[in-house]
C-alpha atoms as a PDB file:
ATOM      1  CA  UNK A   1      -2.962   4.855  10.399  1.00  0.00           C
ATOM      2  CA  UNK A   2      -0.058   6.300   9.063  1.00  0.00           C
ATOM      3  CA  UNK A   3       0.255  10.706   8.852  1.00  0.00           C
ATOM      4  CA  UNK A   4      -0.935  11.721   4.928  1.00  0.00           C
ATOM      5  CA  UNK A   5       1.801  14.719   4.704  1.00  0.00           C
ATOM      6  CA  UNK A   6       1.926  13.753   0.543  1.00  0.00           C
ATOM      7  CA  UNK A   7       0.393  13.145  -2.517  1.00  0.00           C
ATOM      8  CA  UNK A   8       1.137  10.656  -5.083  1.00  0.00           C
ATOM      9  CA  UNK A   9      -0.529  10.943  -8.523  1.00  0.00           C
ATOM     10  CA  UNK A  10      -0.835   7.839 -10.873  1.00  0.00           C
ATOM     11  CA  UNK A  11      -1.682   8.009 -14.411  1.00  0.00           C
ATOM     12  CA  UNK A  12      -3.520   4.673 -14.817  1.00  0.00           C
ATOM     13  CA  UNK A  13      -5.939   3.479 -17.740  1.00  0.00           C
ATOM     14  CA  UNK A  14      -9.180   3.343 -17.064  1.00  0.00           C
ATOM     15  CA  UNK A  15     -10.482   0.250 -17.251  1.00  0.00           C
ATOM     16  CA  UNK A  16      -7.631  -0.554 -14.853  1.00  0.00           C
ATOM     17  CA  UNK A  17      -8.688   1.730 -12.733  1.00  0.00           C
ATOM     18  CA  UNK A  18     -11.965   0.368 -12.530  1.00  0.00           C
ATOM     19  CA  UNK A  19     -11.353  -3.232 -11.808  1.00  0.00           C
ATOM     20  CA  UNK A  20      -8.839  -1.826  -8.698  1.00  0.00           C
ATOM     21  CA  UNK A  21     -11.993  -0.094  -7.724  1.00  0.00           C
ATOM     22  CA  UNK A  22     -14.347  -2.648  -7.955  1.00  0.00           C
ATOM     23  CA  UNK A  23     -11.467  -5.475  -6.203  1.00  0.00           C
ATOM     24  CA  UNK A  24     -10.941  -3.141  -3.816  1.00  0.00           C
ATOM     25  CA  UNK A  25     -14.687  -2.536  -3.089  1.00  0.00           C
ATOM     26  CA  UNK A  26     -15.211  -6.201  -2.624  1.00  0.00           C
ATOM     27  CA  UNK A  27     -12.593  -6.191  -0.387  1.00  0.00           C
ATOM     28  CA  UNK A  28     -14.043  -3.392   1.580  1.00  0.00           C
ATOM     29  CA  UNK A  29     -10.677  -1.546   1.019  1.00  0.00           C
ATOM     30  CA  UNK A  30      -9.913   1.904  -0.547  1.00  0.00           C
ATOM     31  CA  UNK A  31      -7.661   1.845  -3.886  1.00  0.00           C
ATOM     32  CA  UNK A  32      -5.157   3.795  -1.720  1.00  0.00           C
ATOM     33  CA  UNK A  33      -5.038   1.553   1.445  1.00  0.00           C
ATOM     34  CA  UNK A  34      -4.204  -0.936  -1.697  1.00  0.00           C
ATOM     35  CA  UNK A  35      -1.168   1.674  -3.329  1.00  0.00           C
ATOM     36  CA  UNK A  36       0.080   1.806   0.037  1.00  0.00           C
ATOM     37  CA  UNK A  37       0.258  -1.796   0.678  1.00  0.00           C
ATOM     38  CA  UNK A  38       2.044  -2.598  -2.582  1.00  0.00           C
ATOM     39  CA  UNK A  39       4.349   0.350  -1.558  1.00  0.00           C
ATOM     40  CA  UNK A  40       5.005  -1.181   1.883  1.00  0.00           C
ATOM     41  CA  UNK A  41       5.750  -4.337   0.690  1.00  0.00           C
ATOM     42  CA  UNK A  42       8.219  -3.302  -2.437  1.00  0.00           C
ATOM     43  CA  UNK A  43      10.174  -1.373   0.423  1.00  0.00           C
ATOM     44  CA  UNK A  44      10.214  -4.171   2.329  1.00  0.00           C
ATOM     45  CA  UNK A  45      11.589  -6.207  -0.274  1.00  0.00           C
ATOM     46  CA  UNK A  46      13.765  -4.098  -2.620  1.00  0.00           C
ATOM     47  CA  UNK A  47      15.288  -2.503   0.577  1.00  0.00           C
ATOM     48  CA  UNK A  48      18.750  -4.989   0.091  1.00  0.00           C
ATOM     49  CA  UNK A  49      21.091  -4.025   3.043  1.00  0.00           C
ATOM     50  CA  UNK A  50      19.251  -0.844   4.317  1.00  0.00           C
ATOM     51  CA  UNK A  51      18.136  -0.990   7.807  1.00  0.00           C
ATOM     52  CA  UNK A  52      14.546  -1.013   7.783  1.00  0.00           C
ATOM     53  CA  UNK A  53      12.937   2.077  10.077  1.00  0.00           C
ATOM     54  CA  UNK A  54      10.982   0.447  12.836  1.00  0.00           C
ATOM     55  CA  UNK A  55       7.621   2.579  11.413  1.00  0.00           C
ATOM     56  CA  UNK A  56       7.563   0.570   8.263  1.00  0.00           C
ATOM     57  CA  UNK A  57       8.293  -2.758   9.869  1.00  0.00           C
ATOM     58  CA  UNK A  58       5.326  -1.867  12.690  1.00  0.00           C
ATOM     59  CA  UNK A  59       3.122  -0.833   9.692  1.00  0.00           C
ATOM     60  CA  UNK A  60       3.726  -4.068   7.505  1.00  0.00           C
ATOM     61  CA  UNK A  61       3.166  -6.224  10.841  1.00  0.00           C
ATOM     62  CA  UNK A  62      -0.089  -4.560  11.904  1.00  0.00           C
ATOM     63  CA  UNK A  63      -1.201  -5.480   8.031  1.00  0.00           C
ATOM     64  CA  UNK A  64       0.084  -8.482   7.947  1.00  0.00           C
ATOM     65  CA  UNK A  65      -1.847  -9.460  11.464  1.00  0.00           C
ATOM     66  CA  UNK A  66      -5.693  -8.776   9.814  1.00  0.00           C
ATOM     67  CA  UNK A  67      -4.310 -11.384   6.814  1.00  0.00           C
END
């Protein structure tokens, strides 16, 4: 698991909110295993010619091995 050393507050509506919750739920995942996936992956692919740190390419393979 990665370390939780920050927060990151969303403003989302609520009906939004609840259909994440209730996917998520279904999924038996958390809303913010979910944020952090979507963040994972947008770093992934929006990096362009940055050199990816091996902790986020360990992190997206580990996910991308329960798929």
């Amino acid at each position: 698991m990665e370390n939780k050393t920050a927060r990151f507050t969303v403003l989302i509506d609520p009906r939004k909110k609840q259909m994440l919750e209730e996917l998520c739920a279904a999924q038996d995942l958390t809303p913010s295993q979910v944020v952090r996936q979507l963040i994972r992956e947008y770093l992934i692919e929006h990096a362009g010619n940055r050199e990816l740190p091996a902790w986020l390419l360990k992190a997206a393979n580990k996910k991308g091995a329960r798929k």
